[in-house]
PDB file of N, CA and C in Angstrom:
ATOM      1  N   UNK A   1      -5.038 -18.554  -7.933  1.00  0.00           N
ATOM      2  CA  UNK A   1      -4.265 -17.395  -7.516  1.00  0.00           C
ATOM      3  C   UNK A   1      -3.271 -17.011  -8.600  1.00  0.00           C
ATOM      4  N   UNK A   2      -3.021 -16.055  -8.714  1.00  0.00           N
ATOM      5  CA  UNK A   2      -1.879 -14.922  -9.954  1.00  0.00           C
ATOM      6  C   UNK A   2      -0.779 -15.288  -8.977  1.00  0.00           C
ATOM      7  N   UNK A   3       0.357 -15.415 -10.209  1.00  0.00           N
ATOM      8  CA  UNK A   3       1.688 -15.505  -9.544  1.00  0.00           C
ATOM      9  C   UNK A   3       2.031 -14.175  -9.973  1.00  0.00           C
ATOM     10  N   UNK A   4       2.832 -13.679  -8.514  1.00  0.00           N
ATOM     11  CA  UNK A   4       3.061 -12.243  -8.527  1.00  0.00           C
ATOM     12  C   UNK A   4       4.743 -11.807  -8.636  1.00  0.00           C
ATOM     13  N   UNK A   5       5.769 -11.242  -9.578  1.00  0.00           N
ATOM     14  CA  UNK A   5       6.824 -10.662  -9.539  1.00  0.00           C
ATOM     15  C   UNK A   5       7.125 -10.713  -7.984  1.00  0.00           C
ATOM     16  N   UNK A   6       7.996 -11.168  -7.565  1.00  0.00           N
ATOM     17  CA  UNK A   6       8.337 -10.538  -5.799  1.00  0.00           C
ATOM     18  C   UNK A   6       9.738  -9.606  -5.641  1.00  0.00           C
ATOM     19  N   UNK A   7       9.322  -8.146  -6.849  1.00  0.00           N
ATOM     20  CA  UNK A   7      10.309  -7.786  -6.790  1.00  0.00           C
ATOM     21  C   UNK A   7       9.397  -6.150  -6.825  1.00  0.00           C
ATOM     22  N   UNK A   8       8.246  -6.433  -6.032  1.00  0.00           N
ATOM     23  CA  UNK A   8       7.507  -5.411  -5.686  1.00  0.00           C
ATOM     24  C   UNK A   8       7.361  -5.300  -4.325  1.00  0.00           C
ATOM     25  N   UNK A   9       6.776  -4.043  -3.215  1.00  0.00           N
ATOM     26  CA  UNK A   9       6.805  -4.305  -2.320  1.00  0.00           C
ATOM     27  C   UNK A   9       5.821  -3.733  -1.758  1.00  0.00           C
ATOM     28  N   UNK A  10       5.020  -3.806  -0.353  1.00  0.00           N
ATOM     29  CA  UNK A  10       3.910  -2.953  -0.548  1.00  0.00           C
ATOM     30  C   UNK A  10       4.265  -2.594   1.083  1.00  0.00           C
ATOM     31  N   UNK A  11       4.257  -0.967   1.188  1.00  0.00           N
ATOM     32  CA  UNK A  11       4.266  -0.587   2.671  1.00  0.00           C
ATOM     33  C   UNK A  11       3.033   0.236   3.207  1.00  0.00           C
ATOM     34  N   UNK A  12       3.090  -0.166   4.129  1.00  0.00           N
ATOM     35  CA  UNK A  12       1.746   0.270   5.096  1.00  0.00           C
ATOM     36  C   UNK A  12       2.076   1.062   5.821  1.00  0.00           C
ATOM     37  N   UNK A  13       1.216   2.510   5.851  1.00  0.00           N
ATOM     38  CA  UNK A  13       1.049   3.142   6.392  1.00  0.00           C
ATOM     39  C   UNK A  13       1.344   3.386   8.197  1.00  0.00           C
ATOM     40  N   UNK A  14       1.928   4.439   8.722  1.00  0.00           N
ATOM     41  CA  UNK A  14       2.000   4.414  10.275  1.00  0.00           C
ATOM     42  C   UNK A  14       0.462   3.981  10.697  1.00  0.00           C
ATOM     43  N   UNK A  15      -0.627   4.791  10.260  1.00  0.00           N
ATOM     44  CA  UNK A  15      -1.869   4.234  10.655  1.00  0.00           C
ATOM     45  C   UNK A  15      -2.787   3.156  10.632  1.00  0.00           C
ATOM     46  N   UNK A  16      -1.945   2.282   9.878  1.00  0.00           N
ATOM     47  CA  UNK A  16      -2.649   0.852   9.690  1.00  0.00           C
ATOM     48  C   UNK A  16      -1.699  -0.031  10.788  1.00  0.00           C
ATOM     49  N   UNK A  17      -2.236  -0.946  11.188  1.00  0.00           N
ATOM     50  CA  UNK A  17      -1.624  -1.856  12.278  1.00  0.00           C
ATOM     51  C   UNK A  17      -0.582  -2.776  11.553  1.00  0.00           C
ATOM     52  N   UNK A  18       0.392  -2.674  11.831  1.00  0.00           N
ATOM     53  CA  UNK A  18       1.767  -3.503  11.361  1.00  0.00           C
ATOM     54  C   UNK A  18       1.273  -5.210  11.215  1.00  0.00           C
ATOM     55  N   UNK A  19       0.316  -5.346  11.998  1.00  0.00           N
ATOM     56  CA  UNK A  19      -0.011  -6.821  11.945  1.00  0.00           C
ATOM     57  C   UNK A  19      -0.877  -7.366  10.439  1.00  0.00           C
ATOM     58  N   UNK A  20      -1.147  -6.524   9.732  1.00  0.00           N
ATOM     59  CA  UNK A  20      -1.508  -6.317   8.555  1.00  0.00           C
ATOM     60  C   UNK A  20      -0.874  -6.527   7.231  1.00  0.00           C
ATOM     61  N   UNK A  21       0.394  -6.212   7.805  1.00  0.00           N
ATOM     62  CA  UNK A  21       1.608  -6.260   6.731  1.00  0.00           C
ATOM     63  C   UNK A  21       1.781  -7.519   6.529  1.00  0.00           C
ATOM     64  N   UNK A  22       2.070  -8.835   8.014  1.00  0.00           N
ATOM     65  CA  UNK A  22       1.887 -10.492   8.034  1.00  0.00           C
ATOM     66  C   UNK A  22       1.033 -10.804   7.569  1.00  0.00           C
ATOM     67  N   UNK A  23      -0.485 -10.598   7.673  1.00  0.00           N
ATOM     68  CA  UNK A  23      -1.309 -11.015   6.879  1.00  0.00           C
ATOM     69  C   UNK A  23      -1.649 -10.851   5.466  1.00  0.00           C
ATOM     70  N   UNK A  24      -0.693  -9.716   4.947  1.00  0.00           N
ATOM     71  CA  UNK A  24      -0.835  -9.506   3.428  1.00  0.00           C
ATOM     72  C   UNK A  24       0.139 -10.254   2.778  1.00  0.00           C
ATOM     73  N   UNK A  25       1.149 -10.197   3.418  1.00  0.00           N
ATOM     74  CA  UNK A  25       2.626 -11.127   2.892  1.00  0.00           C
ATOM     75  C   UNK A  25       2.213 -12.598   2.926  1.00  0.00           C
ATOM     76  N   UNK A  26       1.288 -12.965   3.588  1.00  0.00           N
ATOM     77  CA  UNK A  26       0.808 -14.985   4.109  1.00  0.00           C
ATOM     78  C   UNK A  26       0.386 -14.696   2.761  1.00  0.00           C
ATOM     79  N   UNK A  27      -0.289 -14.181   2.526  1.00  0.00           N
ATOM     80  CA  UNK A  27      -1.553 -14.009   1.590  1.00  0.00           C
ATOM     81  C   UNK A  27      -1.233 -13.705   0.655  1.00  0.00           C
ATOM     82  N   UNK A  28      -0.687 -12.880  -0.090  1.00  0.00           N
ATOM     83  CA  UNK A  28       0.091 -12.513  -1.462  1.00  0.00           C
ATOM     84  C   UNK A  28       1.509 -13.004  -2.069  1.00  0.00           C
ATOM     85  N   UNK A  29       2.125 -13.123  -0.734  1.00  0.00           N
ATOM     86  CA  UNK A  29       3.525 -13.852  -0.727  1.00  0.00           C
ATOM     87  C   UNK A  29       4.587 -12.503  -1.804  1.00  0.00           C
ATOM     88  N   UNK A  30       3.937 -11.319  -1.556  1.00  0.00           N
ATOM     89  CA  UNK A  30       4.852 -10.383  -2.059  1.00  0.00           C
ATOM     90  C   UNK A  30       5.169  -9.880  -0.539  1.00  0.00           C
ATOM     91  N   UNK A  31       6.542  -8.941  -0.455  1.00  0.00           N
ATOM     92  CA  UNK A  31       6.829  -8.314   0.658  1.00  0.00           C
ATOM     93  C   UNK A  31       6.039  -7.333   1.171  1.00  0.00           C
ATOM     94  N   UNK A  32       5.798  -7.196   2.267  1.00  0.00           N
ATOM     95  CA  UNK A  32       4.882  -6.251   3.147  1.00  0.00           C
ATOM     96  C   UNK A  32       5.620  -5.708   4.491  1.00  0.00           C
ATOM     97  N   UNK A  33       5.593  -4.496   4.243  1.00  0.00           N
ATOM     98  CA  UNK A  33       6.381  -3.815   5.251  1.00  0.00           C
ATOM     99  C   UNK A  33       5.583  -2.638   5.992  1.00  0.00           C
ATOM    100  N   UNK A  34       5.709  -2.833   7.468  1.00  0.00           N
ATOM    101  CA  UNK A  34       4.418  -1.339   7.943  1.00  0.00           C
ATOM    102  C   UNK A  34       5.870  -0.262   8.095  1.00  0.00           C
ATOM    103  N   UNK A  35       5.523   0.978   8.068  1.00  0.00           N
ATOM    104  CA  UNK A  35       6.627   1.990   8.060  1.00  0.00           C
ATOM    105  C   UNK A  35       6.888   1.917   8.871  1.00  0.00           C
ATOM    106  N   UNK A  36       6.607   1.650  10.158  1.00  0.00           N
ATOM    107  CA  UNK A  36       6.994   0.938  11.832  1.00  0.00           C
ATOM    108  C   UNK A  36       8.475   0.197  11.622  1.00  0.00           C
ATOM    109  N   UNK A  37       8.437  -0.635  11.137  1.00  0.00           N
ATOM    110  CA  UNK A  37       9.553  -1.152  10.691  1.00  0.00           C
ATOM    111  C   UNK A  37      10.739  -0.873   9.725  1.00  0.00           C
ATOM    112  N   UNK A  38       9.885   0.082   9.181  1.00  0.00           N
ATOM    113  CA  UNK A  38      10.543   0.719   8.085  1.00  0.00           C
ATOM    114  C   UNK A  38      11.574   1.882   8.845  1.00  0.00           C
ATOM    115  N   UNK A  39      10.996   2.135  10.401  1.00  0.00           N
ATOM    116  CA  UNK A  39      11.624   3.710  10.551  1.00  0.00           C
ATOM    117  C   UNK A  39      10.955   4.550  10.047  1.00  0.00           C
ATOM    118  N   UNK A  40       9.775   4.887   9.374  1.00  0.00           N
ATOM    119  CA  UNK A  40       9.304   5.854   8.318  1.00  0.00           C
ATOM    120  C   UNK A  40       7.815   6.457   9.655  1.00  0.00           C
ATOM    121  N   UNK A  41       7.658   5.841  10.025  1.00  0.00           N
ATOM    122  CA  UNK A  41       6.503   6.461  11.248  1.00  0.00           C
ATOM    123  C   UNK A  41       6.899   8.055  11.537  1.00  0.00           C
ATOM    124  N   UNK A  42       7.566   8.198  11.505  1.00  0.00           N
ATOM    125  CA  UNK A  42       7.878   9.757  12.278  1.00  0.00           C
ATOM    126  C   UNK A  42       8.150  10.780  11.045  1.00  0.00           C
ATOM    127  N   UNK A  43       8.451  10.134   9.909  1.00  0.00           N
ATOM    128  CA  UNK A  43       8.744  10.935   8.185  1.00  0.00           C
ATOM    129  C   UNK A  43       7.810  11.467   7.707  1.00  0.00           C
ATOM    130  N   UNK A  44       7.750  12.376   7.381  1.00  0.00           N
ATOM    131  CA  UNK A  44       7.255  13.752   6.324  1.00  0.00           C
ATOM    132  C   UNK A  44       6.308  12.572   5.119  1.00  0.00           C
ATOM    133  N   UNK A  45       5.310  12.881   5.096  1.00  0.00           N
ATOM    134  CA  UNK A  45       4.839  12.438   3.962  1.00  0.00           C
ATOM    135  C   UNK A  45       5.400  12.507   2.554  1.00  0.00           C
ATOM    136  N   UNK A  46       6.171  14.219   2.080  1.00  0.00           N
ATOM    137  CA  UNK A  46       6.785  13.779   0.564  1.00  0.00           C
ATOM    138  C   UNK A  46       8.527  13.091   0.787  1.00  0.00           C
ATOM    139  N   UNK A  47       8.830  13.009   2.026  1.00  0.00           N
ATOM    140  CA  UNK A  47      10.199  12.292   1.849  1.00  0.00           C
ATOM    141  C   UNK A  47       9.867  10.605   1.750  1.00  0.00           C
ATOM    142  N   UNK A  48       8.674  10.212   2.529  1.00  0.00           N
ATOM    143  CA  UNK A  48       8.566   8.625   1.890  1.00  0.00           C
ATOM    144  C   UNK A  48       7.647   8.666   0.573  1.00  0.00           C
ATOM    145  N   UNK A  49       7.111   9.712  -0.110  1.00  0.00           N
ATOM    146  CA  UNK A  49       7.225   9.502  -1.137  1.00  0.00           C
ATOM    147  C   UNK A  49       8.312   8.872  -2.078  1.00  0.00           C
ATOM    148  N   UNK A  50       9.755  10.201  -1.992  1.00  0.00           N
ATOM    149  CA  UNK A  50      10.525   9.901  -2.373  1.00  0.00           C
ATOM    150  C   UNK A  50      11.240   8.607  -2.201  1.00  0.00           C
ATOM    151  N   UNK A  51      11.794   8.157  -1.017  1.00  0.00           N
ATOM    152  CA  UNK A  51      12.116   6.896  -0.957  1.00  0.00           C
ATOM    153  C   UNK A  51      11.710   5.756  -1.781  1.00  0.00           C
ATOM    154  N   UNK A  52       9.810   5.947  -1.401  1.00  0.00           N
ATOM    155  CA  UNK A  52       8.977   4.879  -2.586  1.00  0.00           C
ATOM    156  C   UNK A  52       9.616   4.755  -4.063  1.00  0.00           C
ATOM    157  N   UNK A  53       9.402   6.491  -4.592  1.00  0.00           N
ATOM    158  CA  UNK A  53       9.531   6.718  -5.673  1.00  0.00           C
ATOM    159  C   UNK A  53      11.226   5.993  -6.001  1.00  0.00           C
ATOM    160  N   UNK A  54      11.865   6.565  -5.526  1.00  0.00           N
ATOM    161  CA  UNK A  54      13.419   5.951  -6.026  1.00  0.00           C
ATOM    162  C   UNK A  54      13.720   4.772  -5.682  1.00  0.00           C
ATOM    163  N   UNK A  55      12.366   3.557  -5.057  1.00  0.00           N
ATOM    164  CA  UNK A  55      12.520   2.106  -4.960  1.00  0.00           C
ATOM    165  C   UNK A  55      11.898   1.591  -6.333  1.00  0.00           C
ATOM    166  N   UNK A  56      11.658   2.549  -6.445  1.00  0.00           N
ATOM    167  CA  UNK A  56      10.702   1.934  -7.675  1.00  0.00           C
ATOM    168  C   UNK A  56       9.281   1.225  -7.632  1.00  0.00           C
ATOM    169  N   UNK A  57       9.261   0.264  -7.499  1.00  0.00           N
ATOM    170  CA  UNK A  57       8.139  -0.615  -7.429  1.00  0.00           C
ATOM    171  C   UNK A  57       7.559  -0.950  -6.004  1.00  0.00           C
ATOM    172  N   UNK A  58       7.365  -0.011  -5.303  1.00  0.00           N
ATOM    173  CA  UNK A  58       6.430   0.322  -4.119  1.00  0.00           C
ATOM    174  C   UNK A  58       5.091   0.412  -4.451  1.00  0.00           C
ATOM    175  N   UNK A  59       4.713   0.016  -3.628  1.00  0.00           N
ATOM    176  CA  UNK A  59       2.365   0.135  -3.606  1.00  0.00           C
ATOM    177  C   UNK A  59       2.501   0.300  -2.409  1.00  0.00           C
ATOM    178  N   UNK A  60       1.891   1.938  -2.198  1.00  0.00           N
ATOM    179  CA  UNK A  60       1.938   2.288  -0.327  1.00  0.00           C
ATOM    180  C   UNK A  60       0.273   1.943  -0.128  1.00  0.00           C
ATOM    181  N   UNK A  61      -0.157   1.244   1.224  1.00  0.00           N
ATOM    182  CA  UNK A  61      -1.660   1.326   1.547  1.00  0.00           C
ATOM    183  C   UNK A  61      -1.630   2.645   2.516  1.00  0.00           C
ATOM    184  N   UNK A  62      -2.646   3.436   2.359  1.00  0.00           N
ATOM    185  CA  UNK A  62      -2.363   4.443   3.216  1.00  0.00           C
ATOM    186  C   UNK A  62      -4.009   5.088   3.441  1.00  0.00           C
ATOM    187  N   UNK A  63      -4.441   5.548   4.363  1.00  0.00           N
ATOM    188  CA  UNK A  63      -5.881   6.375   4.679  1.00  0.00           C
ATOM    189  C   UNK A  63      -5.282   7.573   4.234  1.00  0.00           C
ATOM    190  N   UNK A  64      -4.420   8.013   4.166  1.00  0.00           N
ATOM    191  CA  UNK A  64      -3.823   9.551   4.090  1.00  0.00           C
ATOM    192  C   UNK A  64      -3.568   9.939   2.874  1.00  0.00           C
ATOM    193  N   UNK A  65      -4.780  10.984   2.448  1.00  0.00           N
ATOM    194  CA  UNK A  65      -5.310  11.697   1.650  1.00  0.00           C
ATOM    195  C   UNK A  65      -3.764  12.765   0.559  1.00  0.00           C
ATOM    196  N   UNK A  66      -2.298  12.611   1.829  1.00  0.00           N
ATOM    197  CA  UNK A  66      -1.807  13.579   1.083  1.00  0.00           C
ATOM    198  C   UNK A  66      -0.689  12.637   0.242  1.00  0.00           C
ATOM    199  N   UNK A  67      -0.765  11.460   0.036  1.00  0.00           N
ATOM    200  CA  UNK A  67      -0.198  10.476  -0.908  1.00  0.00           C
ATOM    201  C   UNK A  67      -1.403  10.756  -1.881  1.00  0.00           C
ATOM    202  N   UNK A  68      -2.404  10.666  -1.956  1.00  0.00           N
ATOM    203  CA  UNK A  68      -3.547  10.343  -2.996  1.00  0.00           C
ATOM    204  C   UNK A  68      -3.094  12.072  -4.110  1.00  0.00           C
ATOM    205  N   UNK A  69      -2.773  12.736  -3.278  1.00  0.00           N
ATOM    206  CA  UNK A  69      -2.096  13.748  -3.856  1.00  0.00           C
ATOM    207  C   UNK A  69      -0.946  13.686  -4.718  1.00  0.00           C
ATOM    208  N   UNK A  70       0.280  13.405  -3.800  1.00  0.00           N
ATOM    209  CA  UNK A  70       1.433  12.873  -4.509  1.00  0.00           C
ATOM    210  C   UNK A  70       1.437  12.478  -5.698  1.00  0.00           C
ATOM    211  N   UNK A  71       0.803  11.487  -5.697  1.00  0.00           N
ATOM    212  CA  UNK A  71       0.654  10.399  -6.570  1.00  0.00           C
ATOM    213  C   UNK A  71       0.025  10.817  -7.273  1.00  0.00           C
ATOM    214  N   UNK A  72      -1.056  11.614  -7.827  1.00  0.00           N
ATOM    215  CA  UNK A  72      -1.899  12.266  -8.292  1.00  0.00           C
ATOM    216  C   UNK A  72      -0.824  13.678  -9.494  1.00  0.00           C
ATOM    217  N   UNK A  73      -0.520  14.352  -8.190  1.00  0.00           N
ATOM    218  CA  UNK A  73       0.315  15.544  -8.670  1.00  0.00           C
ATOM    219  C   UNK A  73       1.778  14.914  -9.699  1.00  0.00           C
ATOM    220  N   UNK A  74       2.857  14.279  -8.766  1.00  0.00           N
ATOM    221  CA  UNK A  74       3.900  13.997  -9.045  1.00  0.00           C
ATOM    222  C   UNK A  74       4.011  12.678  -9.958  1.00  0.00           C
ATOM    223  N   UNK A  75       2.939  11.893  -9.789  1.00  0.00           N
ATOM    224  CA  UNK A  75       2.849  10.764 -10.938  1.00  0.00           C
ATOM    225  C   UNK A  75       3.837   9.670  -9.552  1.00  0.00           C
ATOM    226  N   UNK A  76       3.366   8.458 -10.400  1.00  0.00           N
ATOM    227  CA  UNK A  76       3.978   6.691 -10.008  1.00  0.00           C
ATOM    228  C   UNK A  76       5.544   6.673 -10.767  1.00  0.00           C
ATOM    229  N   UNK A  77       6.247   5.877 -10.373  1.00  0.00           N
ATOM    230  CA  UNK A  77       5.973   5.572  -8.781  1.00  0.00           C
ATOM    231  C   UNK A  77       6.002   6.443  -7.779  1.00  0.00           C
ATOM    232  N   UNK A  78       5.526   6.076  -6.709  1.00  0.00           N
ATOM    233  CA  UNK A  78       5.118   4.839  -6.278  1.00  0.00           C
ATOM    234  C   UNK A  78       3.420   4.780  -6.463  1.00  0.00           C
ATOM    235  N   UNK A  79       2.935   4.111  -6.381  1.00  0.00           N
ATOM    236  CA  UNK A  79       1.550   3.167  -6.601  1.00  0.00           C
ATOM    237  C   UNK A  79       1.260   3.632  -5.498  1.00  0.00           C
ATOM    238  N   UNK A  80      -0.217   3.671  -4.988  1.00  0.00           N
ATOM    239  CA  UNK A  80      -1.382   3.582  -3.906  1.00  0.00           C
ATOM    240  C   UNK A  80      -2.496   2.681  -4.110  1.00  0.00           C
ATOM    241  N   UNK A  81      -2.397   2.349  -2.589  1.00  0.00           N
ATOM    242  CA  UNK A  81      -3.781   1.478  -2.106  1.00  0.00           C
ATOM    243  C   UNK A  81      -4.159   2.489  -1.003  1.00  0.00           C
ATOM    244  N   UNK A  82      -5.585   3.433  -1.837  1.00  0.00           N
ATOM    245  CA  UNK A  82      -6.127   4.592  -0.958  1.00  0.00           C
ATOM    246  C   UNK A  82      -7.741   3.618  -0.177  1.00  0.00           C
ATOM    247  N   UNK A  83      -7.306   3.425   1.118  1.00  0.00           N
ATOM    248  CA  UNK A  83      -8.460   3.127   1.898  1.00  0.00           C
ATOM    249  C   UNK A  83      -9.491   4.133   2.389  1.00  0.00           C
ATOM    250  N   UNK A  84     -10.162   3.957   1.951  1.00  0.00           N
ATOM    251  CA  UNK A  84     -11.430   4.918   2.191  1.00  0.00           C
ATOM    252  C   UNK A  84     -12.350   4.433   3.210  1.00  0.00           C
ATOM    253  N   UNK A  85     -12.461   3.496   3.699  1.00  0.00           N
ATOM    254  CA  UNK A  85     -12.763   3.367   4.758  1.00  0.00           C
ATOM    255  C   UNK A  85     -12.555   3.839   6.433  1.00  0.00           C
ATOM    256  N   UNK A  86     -13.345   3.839   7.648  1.00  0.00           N
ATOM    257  CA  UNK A  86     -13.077   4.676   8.507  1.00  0.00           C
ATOM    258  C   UNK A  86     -12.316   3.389   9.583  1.00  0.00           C
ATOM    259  N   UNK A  87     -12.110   4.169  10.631  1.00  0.00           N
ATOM    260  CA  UNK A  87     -11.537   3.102  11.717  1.00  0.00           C
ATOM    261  C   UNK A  87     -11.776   1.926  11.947  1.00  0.00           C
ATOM    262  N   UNK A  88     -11.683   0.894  11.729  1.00  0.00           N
ATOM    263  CA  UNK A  88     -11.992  -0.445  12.403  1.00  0.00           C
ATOM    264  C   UNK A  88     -10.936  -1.302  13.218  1.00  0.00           C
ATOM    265  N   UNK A  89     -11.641  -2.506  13.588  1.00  0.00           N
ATOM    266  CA  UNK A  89     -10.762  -3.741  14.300  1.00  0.00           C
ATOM    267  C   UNK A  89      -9.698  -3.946  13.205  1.00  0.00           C
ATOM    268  N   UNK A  90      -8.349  -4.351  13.221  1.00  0.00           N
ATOM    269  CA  UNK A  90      -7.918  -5.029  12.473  1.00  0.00           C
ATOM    270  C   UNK A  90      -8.347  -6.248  11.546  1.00  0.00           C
ATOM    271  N   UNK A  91      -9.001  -6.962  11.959  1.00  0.00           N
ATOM    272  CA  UNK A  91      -9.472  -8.393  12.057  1.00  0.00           C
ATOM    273  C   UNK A  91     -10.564  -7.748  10.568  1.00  0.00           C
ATOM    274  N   UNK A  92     -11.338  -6.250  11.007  1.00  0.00           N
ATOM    275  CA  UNK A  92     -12.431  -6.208   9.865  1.00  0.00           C
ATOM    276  C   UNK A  92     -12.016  -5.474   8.771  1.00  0.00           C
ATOM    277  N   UNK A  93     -10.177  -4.683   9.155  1.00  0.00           N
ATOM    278  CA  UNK A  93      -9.878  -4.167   7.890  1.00  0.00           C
ATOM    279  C   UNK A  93      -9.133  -5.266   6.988  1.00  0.00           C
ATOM    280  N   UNK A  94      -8.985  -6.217   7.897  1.00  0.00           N
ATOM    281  CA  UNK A  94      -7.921  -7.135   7.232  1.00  0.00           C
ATOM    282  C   UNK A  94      -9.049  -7.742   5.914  1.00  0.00           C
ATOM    283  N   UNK A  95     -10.195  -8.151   6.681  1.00  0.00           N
ATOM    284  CA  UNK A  95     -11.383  -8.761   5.808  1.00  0.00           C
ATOM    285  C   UNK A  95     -11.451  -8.035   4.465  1.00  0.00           C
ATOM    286  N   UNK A  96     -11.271  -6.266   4.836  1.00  0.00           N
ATOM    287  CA  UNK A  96     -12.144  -5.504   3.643  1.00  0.00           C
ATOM    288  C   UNK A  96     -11.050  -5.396   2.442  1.00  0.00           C
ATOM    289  N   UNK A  97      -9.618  -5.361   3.030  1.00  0.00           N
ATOM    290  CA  UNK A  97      -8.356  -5.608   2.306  1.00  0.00           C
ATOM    291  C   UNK A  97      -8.357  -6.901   1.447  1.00  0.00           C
ATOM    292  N   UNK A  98      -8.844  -7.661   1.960  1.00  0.00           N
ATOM    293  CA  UNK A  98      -8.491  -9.048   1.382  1.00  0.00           C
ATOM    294  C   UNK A  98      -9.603  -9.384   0.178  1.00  0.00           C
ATOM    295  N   UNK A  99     -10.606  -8.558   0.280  1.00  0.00           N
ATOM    296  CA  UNK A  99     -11.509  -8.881  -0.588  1.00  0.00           C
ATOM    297  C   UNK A  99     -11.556  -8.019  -1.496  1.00  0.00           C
ATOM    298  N   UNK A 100     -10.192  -7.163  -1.954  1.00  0.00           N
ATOM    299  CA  UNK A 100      -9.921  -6.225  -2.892  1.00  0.00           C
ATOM    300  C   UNK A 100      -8.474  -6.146  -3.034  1.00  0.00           C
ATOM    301  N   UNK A 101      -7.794  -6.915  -2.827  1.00  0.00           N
ATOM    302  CA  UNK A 101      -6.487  -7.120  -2.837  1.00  0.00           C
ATOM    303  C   UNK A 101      -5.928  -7.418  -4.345  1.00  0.00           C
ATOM    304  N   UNK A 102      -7.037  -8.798  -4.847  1.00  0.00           N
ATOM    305  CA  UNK A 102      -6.188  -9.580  -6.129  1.00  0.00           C
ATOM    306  C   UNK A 102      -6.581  -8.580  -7.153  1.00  0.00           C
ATOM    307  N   UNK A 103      -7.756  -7.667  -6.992  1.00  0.00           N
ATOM    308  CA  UNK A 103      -8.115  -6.551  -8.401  1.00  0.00           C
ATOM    309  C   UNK A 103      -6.735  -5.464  -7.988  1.00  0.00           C
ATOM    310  N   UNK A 104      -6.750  -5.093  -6.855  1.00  0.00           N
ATOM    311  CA  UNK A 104      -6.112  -3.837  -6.613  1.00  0.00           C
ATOM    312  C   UNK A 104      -4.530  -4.518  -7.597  1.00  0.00           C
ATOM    313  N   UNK A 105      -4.031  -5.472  -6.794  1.00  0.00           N
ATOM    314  CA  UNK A 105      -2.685  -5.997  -7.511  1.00  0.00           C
ATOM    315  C   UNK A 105      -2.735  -6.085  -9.117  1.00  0.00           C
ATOM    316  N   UNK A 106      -3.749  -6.422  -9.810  1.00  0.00           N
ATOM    317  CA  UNK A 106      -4.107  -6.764 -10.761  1.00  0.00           C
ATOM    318  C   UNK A 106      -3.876  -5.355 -11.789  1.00  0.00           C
ATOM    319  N   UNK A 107      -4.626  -4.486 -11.805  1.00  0.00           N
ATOM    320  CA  UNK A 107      -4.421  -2.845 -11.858  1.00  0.00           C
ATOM    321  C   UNK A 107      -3.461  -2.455 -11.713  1.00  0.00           C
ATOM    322  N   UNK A 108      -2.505  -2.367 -10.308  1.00  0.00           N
ATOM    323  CA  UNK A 108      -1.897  -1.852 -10.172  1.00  0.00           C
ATOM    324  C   UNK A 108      -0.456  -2.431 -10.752  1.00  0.00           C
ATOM    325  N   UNK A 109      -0.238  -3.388 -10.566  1.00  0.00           N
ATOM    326  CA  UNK A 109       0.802  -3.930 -11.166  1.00  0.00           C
ATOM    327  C   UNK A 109       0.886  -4.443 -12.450  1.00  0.00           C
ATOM    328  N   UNK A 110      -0.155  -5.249 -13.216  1.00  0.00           N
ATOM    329  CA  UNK A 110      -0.413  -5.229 -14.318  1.00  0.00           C
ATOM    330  C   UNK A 110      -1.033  -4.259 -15.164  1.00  0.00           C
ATOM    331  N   UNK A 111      -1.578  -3.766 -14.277  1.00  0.00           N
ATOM    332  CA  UNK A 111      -2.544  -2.390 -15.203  1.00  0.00           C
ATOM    333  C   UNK A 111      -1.964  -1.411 -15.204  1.00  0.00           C
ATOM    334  N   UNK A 112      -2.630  -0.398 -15.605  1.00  0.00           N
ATOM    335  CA  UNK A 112      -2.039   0.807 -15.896  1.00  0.00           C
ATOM    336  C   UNK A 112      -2.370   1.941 -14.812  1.00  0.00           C
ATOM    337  N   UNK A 113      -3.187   1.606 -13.828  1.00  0.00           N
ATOM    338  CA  UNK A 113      -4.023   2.740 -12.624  1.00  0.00           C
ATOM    339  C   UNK A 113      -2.641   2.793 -11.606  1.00  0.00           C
ATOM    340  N   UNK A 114      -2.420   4.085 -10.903  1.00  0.00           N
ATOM    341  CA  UNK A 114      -1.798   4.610 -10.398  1.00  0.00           C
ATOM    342  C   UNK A 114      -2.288   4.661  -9.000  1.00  0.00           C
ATOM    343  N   UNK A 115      -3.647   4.734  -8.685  1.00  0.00           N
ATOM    344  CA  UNK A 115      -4.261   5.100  -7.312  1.00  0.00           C
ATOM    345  C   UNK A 115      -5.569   3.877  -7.016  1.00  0.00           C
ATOM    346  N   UNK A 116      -5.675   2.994  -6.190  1.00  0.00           N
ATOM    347  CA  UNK A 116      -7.048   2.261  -6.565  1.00  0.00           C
ATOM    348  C   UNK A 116      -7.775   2.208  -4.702  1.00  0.00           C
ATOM    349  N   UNK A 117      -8.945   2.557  -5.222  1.00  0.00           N
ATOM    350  CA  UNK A 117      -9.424   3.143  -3.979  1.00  0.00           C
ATOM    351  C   UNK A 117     -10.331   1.567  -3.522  1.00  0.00           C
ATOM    352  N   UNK A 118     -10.428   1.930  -1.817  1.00  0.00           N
ATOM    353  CA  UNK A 118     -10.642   0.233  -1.357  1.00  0.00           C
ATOM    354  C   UNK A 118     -11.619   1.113  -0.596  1.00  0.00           C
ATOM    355  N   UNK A 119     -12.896   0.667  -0.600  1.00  0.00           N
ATOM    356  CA  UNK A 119     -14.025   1.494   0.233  1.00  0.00           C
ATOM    357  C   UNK A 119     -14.836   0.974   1.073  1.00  0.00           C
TER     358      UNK A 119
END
């Protein structure tokens, strides 16, 4: 396993299940936060941009196409983990996350990619 800076943070989307965020944090041992917790569930997509952006070192996971924008248009930070995948159990997104997690971190934090798509 890569030892990871823990001075990054990665928030999850209102549409991903908050229970996701525990299983990425067991697992990466970087911070994981669902916007549930954050307060950010009910926020405008470019104001938690901003927030991201002026934390600096945010990686949002998100299904929502209008970060892939953001991020696209306005430039990093903050970072994306764009899931392209459709609805599932937790249990089978957690699987499809986990088996693209150490490249996505890898890229994204060491590399130079801005957006890394999980399909």
């Amino acid at each position: 396993m890569t030892t990871f800076t823990n001075n990054w943070e990665f928030w999850l989307d209102e549409n991903i299940s908050p229970i996701i965020s525990k299983w990425l944090m067991d697992e990466i041992k970087i911070k994981c936060i669902s916007f549930h917790l954050l307060t950010l569930n009910q926020t405008p997509d470019l104001e938690v941009y901003h927030l991201a952006r002026n934390k600096k070192k945010v990686i949002i996971i998100s299904k929502d196409e209008d970060y892939r924008e953001l991020v696209a248009w306005k430039g990093a930070p903050p970072k994306l983990i764009a899931i392209k995948f459709g609805n599932c159990p937790s249990r089978l997104f957690w699987e499809k996350l986990k088996t693209e997690i150490y490249d996505a971190i890898d890229k994204l934090i060491y590399g130079d990619l801005d957006i890394f798509d999980i399909k």
